[in-house]
N, C-alpha and C. Protein backbone atom coordinates (compact mmCIF):
# COMPACT_ATOMS: atom_id res chain seq x y z
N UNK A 1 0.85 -1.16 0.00
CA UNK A 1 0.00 0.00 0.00
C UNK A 1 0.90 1.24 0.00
N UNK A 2 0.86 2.13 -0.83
CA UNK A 2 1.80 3.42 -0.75
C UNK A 2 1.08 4.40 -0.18
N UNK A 3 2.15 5.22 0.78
CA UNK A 3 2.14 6.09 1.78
C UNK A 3 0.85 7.42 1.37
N UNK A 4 -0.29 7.28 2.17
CA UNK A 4 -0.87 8.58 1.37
C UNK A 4 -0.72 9.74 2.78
N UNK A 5 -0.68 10.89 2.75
CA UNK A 5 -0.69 11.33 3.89
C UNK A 5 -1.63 12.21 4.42
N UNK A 6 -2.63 11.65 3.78
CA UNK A 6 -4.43 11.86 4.26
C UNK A 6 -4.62 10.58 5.42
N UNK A 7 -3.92 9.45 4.99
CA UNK A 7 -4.54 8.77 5.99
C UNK A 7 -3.35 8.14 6.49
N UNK A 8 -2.54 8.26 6.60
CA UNK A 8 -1.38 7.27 7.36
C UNK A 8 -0.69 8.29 7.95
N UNK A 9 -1.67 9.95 8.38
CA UNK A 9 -0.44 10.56 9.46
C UNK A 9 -0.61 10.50 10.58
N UNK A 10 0.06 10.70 11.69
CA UNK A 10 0.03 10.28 12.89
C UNK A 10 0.08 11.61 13.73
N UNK A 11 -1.01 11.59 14.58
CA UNK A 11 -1.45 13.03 15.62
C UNK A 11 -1.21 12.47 17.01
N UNK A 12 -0.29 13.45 17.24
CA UNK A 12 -0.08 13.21 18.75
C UNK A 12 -1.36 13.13 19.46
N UNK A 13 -1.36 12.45 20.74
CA UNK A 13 -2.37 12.88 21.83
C UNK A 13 -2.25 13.78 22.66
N UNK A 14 -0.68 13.75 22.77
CA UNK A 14 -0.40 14.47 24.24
C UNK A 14 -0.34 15.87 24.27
N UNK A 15 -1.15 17.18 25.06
CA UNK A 15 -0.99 18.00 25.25
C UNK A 15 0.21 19.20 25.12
N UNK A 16 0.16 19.99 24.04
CA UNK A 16 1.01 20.67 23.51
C UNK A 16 1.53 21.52 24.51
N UNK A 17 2.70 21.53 24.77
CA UNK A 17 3.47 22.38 25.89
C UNK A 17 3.35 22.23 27.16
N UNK A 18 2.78 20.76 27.30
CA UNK A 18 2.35 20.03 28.78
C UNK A 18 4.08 19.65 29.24
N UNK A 19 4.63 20.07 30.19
CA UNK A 19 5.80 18.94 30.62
C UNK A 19 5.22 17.91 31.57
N UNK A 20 5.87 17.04 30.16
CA UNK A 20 5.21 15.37 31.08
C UNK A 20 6.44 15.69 32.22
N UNK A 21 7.60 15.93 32.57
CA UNK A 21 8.54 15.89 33.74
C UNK A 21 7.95 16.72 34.97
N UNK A 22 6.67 17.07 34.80
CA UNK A 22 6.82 17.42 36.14
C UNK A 22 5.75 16.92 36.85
N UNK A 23 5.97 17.11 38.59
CA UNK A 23 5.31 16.14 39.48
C UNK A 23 4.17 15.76 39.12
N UNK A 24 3.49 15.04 39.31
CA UNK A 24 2.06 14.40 39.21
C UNK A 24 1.67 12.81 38.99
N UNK A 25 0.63 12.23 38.80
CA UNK A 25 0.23 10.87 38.40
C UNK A 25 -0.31 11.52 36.90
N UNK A 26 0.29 9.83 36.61
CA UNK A 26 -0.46 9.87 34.98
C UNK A 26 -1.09 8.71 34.82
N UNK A 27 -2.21 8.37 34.00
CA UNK A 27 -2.83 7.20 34.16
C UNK A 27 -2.60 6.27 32.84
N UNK A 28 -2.38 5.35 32.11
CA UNK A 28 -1.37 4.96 31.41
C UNK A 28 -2.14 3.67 30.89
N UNK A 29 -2.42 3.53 29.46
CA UNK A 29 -3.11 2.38 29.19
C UNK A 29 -2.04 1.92 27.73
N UNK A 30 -1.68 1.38 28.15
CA UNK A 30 -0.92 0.28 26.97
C UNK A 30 -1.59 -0.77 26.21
N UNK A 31 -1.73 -0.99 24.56
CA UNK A 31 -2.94 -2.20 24.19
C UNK A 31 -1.28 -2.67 23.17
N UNK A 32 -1.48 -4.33 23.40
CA UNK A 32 -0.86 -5.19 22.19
C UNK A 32 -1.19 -4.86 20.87
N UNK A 33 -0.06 -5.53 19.81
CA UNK A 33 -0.50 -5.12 18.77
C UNK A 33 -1.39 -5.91 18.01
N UNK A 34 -2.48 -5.06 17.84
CA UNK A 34 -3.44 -5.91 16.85
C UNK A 34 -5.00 -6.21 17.64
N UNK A 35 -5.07 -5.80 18.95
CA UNK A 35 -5.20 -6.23 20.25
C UNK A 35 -5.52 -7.51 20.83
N UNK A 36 -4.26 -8.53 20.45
CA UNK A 36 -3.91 -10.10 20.35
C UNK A 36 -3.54 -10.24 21.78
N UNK A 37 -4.37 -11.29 22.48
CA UNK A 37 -4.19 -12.01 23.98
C UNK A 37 -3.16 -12.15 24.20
N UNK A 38 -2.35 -11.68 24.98
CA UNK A 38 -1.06 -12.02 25.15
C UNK A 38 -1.11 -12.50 26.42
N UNK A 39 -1.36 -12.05 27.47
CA UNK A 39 -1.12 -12.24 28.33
C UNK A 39 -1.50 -12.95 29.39
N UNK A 40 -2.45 -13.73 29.08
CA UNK A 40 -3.62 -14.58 30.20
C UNK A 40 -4.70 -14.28 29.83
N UNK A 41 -5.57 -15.09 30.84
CA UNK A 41 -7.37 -14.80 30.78
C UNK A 41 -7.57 -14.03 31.72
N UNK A 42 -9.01 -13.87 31.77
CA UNK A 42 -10.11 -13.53 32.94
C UNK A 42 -10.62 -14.87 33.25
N UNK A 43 -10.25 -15.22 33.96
CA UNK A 43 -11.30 -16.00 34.62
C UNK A 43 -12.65 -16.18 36.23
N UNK A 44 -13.69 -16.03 35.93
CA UNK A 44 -14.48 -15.70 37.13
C UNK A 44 -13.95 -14.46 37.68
N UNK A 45 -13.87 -13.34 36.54
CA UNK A 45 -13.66 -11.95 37.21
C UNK A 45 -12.25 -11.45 37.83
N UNK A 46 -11.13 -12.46 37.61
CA UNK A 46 -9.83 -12.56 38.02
C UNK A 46 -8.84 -12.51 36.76
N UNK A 47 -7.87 -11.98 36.80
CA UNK A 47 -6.81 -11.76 35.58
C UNK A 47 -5.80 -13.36 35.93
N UNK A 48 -5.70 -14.24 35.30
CA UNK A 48 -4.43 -14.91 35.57
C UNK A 48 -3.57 -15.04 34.54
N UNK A 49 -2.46 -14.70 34.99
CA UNK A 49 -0.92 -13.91 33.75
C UNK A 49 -0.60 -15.11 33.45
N UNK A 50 -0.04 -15.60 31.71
CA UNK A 50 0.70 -16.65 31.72
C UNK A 50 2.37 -15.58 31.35
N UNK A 51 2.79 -16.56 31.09
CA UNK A 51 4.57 -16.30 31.19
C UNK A 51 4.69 -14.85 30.77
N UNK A 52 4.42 -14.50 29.39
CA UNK A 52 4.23 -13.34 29.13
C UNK A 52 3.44 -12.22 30.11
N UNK A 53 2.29 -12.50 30.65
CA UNK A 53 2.17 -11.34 31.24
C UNK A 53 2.22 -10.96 32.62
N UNK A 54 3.91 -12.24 33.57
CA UNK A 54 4.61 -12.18 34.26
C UNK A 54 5.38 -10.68 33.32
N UNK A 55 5.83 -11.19 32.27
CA UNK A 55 7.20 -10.44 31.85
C UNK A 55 6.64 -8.65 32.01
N UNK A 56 5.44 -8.68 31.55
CA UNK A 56 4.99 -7.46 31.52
C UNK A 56 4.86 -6.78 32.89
N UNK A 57 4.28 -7.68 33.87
CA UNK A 57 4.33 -6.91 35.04
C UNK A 57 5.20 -7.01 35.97
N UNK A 58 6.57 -7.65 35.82
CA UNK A 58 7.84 -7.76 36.11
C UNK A 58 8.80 -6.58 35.62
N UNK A 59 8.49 -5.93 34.40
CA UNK A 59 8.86 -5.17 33.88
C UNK A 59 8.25 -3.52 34.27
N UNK A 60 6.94 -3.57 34.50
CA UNK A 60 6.60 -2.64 35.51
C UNK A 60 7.06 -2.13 36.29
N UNK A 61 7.14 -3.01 37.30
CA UNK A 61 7.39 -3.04 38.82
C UNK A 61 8.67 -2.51 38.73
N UNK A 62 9.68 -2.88 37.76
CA UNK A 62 10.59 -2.38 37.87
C UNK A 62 11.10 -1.31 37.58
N UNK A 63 10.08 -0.16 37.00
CA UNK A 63 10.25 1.09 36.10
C UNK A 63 11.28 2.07 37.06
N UNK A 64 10.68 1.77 38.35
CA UNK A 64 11.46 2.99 39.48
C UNK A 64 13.01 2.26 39.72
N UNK A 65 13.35 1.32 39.64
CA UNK A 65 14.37 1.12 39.66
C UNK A 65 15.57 1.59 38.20
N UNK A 66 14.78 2.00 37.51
CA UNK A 66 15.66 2.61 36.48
C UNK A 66 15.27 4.51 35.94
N UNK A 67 14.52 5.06 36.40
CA UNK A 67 14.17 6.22 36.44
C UNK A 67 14.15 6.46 38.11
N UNK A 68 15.13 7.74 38.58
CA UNK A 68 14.75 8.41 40.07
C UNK A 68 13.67 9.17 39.68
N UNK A 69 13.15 9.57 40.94
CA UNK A 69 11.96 10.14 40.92
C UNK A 69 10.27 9.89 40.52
N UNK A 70 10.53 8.54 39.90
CA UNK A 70 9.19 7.95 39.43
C UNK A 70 8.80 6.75 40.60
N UNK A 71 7.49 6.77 40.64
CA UNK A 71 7.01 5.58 41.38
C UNK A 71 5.77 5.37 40.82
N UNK A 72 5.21 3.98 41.32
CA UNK A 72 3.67 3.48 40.80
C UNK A 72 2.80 3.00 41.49
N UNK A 73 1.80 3.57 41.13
CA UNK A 73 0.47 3.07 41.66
C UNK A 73 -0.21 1.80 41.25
N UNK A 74 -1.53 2.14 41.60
CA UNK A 74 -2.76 0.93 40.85
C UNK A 74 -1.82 0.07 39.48
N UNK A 75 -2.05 -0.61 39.18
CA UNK A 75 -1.94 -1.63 37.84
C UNK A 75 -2.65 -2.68 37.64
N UNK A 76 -2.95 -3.05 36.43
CA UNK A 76 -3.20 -4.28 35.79
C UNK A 76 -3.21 -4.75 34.79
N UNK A 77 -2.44 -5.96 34.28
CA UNK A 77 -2.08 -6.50 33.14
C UNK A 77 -3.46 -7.36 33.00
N UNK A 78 -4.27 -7.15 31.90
CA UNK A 78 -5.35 -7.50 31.16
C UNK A 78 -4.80 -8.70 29.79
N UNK A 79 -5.79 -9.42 29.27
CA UNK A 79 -5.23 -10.49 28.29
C UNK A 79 -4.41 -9.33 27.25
N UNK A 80 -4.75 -7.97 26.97
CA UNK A 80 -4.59 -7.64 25.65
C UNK A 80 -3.91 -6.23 25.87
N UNK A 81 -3.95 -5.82 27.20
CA UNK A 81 -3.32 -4.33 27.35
C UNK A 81 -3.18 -4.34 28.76
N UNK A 82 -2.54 -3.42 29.14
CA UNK A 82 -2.47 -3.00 30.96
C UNK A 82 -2.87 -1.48 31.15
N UNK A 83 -2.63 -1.33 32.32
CA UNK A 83 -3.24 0.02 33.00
C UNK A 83 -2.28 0.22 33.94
N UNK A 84 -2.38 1.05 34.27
CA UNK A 84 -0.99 1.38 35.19
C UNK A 84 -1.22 3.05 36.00
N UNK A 85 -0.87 3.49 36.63
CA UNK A 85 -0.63 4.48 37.16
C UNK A 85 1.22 5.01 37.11
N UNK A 86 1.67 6.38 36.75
CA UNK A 86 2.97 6.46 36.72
C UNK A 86 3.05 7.78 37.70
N UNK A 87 3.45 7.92 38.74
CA UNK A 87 3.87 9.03 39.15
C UNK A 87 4.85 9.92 39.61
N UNK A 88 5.48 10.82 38.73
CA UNK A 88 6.70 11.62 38.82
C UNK A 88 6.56 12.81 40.03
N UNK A 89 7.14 12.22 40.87
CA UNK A 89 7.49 12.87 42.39
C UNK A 89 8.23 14.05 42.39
N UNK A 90 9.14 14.65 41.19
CA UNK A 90 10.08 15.60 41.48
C UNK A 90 10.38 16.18 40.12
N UNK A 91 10.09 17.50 40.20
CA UNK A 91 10.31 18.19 38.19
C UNK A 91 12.06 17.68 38.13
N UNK A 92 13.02 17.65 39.03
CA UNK A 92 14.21 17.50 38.95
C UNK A 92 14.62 16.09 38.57
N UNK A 93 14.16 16.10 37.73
CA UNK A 93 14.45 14.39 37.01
C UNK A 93 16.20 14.73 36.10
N UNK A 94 16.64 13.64 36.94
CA UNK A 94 18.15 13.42 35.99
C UNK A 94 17.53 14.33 34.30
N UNK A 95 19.09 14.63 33.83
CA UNK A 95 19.23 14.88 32.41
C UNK A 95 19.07 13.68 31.68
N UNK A 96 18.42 13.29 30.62
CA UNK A 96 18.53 12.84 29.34
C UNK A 96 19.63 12.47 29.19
N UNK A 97 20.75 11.88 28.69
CA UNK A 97 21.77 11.84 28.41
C UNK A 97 22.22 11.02 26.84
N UNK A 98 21.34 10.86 26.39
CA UNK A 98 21.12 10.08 24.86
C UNK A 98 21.25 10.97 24.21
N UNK A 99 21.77 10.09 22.34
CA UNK A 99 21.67 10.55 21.16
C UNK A 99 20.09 10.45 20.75
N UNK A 100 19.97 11.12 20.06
CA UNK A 100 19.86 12.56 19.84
C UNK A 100 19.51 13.82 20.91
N UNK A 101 19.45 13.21 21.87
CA UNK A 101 18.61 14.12 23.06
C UNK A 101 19.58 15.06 23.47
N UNK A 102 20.96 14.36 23.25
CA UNK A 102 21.64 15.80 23.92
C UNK A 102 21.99 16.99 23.68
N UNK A 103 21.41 17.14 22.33
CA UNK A 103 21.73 18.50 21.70
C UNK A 103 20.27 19.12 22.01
N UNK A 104 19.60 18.65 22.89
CA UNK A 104 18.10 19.19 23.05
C UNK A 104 18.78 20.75 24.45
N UNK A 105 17.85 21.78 24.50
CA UNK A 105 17.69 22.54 26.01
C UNK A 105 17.23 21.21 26.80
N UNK A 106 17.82 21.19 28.01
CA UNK A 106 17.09 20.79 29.25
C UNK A 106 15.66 20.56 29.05
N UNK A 107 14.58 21.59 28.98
CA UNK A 107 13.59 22.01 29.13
C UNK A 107 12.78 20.97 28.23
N UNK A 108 13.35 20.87 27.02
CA UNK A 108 12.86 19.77 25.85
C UNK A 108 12.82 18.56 26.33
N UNK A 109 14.10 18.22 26.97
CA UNK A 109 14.64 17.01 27.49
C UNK A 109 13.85 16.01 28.87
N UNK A 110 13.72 17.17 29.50
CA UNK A 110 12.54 17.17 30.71
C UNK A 110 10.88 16.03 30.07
N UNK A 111 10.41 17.20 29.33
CA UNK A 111 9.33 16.72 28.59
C UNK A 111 8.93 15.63 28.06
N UNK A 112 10.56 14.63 27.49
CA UNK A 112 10.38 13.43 27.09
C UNK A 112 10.12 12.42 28.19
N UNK A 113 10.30 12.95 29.46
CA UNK A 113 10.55 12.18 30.64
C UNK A 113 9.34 10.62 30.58
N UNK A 114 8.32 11.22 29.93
CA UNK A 114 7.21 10.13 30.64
C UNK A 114 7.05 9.47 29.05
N UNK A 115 7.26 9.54 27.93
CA UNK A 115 7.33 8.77 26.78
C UNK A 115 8.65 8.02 26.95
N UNK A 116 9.84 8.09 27.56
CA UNK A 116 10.79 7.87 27.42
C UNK A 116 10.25 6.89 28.43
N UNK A 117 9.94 6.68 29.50
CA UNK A 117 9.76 5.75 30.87
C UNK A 117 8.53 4.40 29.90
N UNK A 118 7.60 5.49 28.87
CA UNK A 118 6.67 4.05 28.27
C UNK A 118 7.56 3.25 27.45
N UNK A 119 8.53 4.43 26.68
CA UNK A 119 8.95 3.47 25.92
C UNK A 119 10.09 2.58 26.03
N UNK A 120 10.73 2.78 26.92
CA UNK A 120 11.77 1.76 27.86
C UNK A 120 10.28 0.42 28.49
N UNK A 121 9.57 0.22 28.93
CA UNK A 121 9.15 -0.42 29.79
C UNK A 121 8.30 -1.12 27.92
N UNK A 122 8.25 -0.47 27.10
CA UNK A 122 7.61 -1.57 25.85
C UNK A 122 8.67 -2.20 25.39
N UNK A 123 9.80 -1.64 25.45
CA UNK A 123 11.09 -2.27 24.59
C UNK A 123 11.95 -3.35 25.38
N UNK A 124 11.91 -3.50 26.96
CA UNK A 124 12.11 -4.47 27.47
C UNK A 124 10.85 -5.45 27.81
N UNK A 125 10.07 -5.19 27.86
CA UNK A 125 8.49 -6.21 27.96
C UNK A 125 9.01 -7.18 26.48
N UNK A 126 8.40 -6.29 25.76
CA UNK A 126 8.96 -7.27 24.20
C UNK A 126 9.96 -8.11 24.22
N UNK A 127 11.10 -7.11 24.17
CA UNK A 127 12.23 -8.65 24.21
C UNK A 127 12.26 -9.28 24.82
N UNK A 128 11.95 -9.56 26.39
CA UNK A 128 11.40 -10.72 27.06
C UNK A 128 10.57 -11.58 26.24
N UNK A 129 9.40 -10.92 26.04
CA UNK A 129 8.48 -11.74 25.34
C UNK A 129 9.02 -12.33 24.02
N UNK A 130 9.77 -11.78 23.39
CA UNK A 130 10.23 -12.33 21.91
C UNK A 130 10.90 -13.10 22.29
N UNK A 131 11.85 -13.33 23.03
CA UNK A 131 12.83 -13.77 23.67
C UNK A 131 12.21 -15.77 23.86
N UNK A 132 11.28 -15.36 24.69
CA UNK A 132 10.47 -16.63 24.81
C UNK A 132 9.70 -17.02 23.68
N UNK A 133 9.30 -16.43 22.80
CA UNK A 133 8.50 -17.21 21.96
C UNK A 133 9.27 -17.14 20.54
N UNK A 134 10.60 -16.89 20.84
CA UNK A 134 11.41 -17.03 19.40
C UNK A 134 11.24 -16.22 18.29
N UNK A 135 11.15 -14.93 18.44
CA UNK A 135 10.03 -14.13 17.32
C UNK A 135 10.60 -13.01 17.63
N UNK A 136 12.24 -12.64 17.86
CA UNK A 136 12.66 -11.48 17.69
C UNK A 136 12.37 -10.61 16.61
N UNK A 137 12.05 -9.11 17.43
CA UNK A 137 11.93 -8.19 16.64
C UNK A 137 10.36 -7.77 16.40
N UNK A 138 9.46 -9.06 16.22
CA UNK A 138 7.85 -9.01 16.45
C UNK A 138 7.21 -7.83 17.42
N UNK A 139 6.63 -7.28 16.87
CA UNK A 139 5.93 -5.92 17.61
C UNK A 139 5.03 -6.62 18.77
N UNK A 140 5.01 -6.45 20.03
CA UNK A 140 4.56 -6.50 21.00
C UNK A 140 3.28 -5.39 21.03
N UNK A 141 3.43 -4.34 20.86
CA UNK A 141 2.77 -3.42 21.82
C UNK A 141 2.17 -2.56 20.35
N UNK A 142 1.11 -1.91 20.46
CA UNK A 142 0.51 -0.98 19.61
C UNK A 142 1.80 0.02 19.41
N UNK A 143 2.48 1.34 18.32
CA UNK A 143 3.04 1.98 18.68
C UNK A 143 2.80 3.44 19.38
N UNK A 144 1.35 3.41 20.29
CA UNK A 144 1.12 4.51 20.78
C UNK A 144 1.00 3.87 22.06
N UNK A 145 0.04 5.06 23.24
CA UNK A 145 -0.20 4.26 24.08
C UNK A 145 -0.94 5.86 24.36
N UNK A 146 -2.24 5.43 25.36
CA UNK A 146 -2.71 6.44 25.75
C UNK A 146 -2.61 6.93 27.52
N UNK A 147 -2.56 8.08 27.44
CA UNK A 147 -2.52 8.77 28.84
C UNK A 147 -3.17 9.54 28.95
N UNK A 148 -3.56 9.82 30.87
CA UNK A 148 -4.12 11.04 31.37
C UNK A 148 -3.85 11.01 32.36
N UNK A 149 -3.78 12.82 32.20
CA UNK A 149 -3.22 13.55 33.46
C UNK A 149 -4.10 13.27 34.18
N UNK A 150 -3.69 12.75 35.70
CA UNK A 150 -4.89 12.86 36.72
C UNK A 150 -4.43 14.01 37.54
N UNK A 151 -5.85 15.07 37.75
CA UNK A 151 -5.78 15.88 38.21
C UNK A 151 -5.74 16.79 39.56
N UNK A 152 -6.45 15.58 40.44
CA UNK A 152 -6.91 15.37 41.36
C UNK A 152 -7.25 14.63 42.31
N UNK A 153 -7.24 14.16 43.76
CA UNK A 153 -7.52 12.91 44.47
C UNK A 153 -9.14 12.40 44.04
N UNK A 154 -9.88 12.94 43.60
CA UNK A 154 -10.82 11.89 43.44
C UNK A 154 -10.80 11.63 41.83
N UNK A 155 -10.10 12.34 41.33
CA UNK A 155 -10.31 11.22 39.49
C UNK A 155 -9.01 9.92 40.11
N UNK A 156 -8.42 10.74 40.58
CA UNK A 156 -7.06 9.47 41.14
C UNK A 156 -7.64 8.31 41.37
N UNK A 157 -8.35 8.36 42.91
CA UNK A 157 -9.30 7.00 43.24
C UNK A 157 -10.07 6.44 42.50
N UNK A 158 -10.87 7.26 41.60
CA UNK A 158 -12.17 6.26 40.39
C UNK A 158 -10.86 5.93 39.50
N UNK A 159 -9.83 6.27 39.06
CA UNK A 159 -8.66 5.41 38.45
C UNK A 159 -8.37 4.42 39.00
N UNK A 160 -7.86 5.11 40.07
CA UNK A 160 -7.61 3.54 41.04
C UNK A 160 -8.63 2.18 41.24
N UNK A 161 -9.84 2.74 41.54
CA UNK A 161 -11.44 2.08 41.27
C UNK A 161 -11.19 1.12 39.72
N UNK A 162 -11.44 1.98 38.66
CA UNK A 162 -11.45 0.81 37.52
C UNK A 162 -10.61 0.42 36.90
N UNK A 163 -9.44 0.68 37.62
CA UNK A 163 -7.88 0.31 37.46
C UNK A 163 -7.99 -1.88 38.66
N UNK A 164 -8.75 -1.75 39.59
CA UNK A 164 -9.28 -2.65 40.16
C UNK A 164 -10.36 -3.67 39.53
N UNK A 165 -11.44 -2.74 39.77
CA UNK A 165 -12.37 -3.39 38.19
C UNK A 165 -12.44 -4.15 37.46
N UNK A 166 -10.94 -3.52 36.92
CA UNK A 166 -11.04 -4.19 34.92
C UNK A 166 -11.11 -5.94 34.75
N UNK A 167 -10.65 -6.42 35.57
CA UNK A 167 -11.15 -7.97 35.25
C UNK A 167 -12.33 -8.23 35.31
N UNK A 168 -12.94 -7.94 36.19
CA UNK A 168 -15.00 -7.96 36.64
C UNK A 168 -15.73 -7.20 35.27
N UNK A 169 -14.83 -6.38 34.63
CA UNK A 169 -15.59 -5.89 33.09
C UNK A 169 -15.29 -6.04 31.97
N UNK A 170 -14.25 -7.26 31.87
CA UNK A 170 -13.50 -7.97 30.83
C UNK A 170 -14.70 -7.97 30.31
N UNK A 171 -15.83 -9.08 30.08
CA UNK A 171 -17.11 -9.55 29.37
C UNK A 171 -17.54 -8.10 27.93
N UNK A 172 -17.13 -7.04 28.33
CA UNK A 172 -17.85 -5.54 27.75
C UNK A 172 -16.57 -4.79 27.68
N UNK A 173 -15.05 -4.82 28.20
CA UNK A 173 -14.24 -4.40 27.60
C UNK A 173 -13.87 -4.14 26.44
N UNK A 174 -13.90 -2.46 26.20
CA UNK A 174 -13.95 -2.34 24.34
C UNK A 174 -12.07 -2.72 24.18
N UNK A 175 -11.35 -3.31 24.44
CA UNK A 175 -10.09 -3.44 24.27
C UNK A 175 -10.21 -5.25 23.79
N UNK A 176 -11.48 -5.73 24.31
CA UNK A 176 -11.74 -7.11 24.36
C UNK A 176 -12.23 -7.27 23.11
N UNK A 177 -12.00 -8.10 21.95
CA UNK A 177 -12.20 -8.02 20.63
C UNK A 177 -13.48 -8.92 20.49
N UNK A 178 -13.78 -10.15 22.00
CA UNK A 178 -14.89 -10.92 21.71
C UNK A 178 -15.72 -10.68 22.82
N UNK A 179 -16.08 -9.14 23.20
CA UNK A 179 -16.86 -8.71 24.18
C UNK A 179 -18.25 -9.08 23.86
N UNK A 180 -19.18 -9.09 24.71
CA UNK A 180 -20.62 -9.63 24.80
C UNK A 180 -21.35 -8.22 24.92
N UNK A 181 -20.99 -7.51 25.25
CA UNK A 181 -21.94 -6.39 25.42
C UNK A 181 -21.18 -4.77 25.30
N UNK A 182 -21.89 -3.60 25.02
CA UNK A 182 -21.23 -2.52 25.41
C UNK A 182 -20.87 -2.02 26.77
N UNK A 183 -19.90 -1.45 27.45
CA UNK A 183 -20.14 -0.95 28.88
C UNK A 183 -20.76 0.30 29.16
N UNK A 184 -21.50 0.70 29.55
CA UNK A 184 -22.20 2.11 29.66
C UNK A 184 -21.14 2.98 30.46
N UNK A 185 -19.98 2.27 31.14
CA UNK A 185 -19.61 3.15 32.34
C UNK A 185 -18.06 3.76 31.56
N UNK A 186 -17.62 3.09 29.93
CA UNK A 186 -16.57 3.23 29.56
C UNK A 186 -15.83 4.44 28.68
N UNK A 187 -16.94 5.40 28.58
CA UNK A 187 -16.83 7.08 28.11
C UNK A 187 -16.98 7.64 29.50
N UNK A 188 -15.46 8.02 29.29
CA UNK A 188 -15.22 9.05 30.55
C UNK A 188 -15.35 8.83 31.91
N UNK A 189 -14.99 7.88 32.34
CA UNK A 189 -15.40 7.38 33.34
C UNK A 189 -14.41 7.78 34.71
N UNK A 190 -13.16 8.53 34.47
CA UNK A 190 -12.36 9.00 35.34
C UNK A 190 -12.93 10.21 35.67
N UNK A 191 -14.10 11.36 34.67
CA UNK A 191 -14.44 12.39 35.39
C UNK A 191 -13.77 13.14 35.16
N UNK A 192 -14.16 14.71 35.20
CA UNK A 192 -13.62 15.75 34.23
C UNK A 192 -12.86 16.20 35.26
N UNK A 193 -12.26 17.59 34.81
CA UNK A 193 -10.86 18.15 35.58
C UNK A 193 -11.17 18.31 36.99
């Protein structure tokens, strides 16, 4: 198919002149590519991970051990995507220190802070996962991923809430490709600013 660029361009989501580097929670939904089971079932309202989606939430857990200043909340690895909470504790996040980044201002550099933390935590998830199923290089993960700023302690908690949830609404999960029903509760359901 050749490139048209009516329909194959790509629009950011993220808020123009937002610095993702500074303090706050972000709420963080990652989907596989294609949105192919990777990771376990639901069963009776319960998530159970097979090998792969150990690797994924092994790989999580470990995000703060390779970024200072970040820590995590709520999570859950779903058959086909996860959820996560990310929260950057301190605008004083180490420099960047990568090609191409270092010819960036600071200020630029800052900003990548929270794409740079997704996309470290997709690029080691994967090669684990490729790793095990012999299929180096195979795209794991959609190449976007969506976020939101949480603004406040109570969108925080209803995050946290259907960040808990999400197995009990697998059945109507629009991420679920063989869902049974629509969810009424799945537009907007974290609640406005």
């Amino acid at each position: 198919m050749a490139y048209n660029p009516e329909k194959h361009h790509r629009r950011s989501i993220r808020l123009k002149e937002y610095d993702y580097s500074q303090p706050g929670a972000y709420f963080i939904t990652i989907v596989t590519q294609d949105r192919m089971c990777l990771f376990g079932e639901v069963v009776d309202g319960k998530m159970r991970l097979n090998a792969f989606g150990e690797i994924v939430a092994q790989t999580w857990y470990d995000l703060p051990n390779h970024t200072p200043n970040v820590a995590l909340d709520a999570c859950i690895v779903m058959p086909n995507h996860m959820h996560g909470i990310i929260v950057i504790t301190d605008a004083h996040v180490g420099a960047i220190h990568e090609l191409p980044l270092h010819e960036l201002p600071l200020h630029a550099r800052r900003r990548m802070l929270l794409p740079k933390i997704i996309g470290r935590f997709k690029m080691v998830s994967a090669k684990g996962i490729n790793k095990i199923r012999n299929t180096p290089g195979v795209p794991v993960w959609q190449r976007n991923y969506y976020e939101h700023i949480i603004r406040n302690v109570d969108a925080l908690n209803r995050i946290r809430q259907y960040i808990t949830d999400n197995p009990m609404r697998w059945a109507s999960d629009r991420e679920n490709l063989y869902r049974t029903d629509r969810n009424p509760d799945e537009e907007m359901w974290f609640g406005s600013t």
